[in-house]
Protein backbone atom coordinates (compact mmCIF):
# COMPACT_ATOMS: atom_id res chain seq x y z
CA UNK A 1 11.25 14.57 -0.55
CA UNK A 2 11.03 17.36 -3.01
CA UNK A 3 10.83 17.21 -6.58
CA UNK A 4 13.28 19.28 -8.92
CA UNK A 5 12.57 20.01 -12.55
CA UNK A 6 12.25 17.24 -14.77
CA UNK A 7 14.79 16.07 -17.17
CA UNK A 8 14.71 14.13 -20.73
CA UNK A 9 16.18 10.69 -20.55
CA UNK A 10 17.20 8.76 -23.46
CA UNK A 11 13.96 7.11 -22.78
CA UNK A 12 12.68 9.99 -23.88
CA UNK A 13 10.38 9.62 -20.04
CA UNK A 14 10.33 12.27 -17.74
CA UNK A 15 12.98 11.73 -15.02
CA UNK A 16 12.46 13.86 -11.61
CA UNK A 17 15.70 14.02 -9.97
CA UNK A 18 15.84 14.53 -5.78
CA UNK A 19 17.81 17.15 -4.68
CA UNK A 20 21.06 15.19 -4.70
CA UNK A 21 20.43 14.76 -7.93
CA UNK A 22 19.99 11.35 -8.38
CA UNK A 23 17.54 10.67 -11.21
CA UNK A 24 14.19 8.37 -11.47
CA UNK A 25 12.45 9.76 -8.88
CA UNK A 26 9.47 9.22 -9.88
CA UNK A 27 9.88 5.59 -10.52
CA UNK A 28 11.07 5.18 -6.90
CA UNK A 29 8.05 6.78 -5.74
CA UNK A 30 5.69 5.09 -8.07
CA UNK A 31 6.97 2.07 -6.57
CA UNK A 32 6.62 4.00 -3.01
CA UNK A 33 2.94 5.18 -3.39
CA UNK A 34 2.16 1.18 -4.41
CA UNK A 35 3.99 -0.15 -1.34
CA UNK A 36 1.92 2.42 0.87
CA UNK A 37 -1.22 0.79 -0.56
CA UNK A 38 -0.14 -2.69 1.53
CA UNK A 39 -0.81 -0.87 4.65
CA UNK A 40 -5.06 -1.94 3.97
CA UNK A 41 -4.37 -5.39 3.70
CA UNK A 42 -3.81 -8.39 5.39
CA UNK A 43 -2.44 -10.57 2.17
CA UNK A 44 -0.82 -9.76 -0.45
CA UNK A 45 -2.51 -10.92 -3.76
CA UNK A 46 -0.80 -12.84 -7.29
CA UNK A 47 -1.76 -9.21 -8.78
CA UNK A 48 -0.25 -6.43 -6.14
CA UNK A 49 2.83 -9.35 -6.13
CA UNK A 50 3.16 -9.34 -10.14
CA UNK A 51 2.78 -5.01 -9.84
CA UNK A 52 5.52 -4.70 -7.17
CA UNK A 53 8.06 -6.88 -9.26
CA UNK A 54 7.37 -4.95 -12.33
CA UNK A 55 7.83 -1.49 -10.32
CA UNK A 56 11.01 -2.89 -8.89
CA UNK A 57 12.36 -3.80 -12.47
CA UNK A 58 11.88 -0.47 -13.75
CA UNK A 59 14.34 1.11 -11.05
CA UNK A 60 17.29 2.67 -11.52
CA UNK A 61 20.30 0.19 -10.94
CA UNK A 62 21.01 2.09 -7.98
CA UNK A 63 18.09 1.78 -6.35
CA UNK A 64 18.17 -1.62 -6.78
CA UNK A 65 21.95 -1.92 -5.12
CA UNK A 66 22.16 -3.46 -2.14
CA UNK A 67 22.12 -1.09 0.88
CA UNK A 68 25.43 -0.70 3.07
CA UNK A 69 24.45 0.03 6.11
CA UNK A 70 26.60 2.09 8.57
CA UNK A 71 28.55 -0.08 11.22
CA UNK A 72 26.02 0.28 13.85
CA UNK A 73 25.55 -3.30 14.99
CA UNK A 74 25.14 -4.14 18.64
CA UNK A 75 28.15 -7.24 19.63
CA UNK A 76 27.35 -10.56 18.66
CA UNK A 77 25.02 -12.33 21.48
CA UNK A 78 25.08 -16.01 21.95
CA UNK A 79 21.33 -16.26 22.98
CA UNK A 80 19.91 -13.52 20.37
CA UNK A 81 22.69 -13.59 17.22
CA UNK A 82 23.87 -9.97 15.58
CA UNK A 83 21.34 -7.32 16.48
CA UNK A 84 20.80 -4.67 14.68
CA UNK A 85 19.96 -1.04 15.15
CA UNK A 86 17.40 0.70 13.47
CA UNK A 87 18.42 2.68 10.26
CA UNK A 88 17.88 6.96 9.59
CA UNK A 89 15.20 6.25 6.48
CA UNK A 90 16.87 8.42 4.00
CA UNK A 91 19.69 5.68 3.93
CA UNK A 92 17.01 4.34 1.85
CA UNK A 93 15.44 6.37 -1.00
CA UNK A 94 12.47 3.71 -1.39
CA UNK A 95 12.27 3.70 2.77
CA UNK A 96 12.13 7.54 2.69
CA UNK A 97 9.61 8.11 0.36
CA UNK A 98 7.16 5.58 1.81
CA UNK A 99 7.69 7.09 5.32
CA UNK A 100 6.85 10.96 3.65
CA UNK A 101 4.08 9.42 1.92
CA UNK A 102 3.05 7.76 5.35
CA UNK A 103 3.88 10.73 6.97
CA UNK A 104 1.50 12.81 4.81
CA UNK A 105 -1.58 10.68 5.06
CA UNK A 106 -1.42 10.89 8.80
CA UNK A 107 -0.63 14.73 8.83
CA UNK A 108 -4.05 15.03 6.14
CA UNK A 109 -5.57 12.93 8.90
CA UNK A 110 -4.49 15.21 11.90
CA UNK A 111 -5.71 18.28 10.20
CA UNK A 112 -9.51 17.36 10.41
CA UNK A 113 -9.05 16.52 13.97
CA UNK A 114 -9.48 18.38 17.01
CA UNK A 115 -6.64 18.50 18.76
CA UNK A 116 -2.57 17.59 18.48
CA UNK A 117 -1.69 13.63 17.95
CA UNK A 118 1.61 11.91 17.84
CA UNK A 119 1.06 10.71 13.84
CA UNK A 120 4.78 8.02 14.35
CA UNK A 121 3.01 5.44 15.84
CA UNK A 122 0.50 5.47 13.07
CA UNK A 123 3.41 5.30 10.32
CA UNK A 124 5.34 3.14 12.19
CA UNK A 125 2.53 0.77 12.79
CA UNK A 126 1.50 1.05 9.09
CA UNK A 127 5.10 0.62 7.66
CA UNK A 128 5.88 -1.81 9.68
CA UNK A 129 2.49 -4.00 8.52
CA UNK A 130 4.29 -3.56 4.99
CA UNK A 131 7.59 -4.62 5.53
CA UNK A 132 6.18 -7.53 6.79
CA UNK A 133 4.05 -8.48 3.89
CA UNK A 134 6.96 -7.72 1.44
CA UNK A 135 9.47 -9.54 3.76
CA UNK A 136 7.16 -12.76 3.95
CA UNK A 137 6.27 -13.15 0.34
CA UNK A 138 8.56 -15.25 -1.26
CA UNK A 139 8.29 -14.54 -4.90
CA UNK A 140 8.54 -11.10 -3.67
CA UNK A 141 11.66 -12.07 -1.98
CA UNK A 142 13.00 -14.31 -4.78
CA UNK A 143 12.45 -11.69 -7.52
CA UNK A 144 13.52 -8.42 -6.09
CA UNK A 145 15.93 -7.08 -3.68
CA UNK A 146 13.62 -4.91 -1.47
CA UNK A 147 15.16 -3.66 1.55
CA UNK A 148 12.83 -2.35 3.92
CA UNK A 149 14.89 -2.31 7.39
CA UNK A 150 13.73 -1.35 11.00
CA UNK A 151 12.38 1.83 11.47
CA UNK A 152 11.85 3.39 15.55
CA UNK A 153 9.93 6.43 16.63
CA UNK A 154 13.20 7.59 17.97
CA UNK A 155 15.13 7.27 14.59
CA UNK A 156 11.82 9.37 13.24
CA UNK A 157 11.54 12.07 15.40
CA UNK A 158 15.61 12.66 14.73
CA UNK A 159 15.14 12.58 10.73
């Protein structure tokens, strides 16, 4: 995701915009580059809770909207219920900048390695680990709207 020049709000706070030009960029990824952090742990704590729900509130509206998701959905299965498909991550700009952030700590990592690794396991396993600790907290779930969908190497490797 790449940043274009800043621009004064009425906030009078600086406001990145992405090249779309949607603005509050850099709230987004403030609230990205704290989600990332999940990836060490194994529970999340009252604190990184109370953080993430004051990140979330500082979000654009739109960023906050519920996502509509493209009609994708596999057929309705007695045994299993709707299934659904994973999603392209720049559906979501919160889900695309924490797989670039992702992305970048395992490319950093690849570079002081010998030789060529697959880094989307890594970022799925690691993204994955945080959807699930967002997903299973329930004051996170009760006080924000987070939307952190399925993610596959396959949907990766085509973004």
């Amino acid at each position: 995701m790449v940043l274009d020049e800043p621009t004064r709000g009425a906030d009078m706070d600086t406001n990145f915009r992405d090249p779309a030009g949607q603005g509050d960029l850099d709230r987004l990824m403030a609230l990205a580059r704290h989600l990332v952090e999940f990836r060490k742990v194994d529970v999340l704590s009252n604190k990184q809770v109370g953080e993430t729900i004051d990140l979330y509130n500082h979000l654009a509206d739109a960023d906050k909207a519920r996502l509509k998701y493209p009609a994708r959905q596999r057929p309705f299965s007695v045994k299993w219920g709707y299934g659904s498909r994973a999603q392209s991550p720049s559906l979501s700009r919160l889900v695309e900048g924490m797989i670039s952030l992702l992305t970048d700590l395992y490319l950093a990592e690849e570079r002081t390695r010998v030789g060529r690794k697959d880094r989307w396991p890594g970022v799925l396993l690691d993204y994955e680990r945080i959807r699930r600790l967002v997903l299973s907290n329930r004051e996170l779930v009760r006080h924000t709207m987070i939307q952190l969908f399925e993610v596959h190497t396959q949907t990766l490797r085509q973004w």
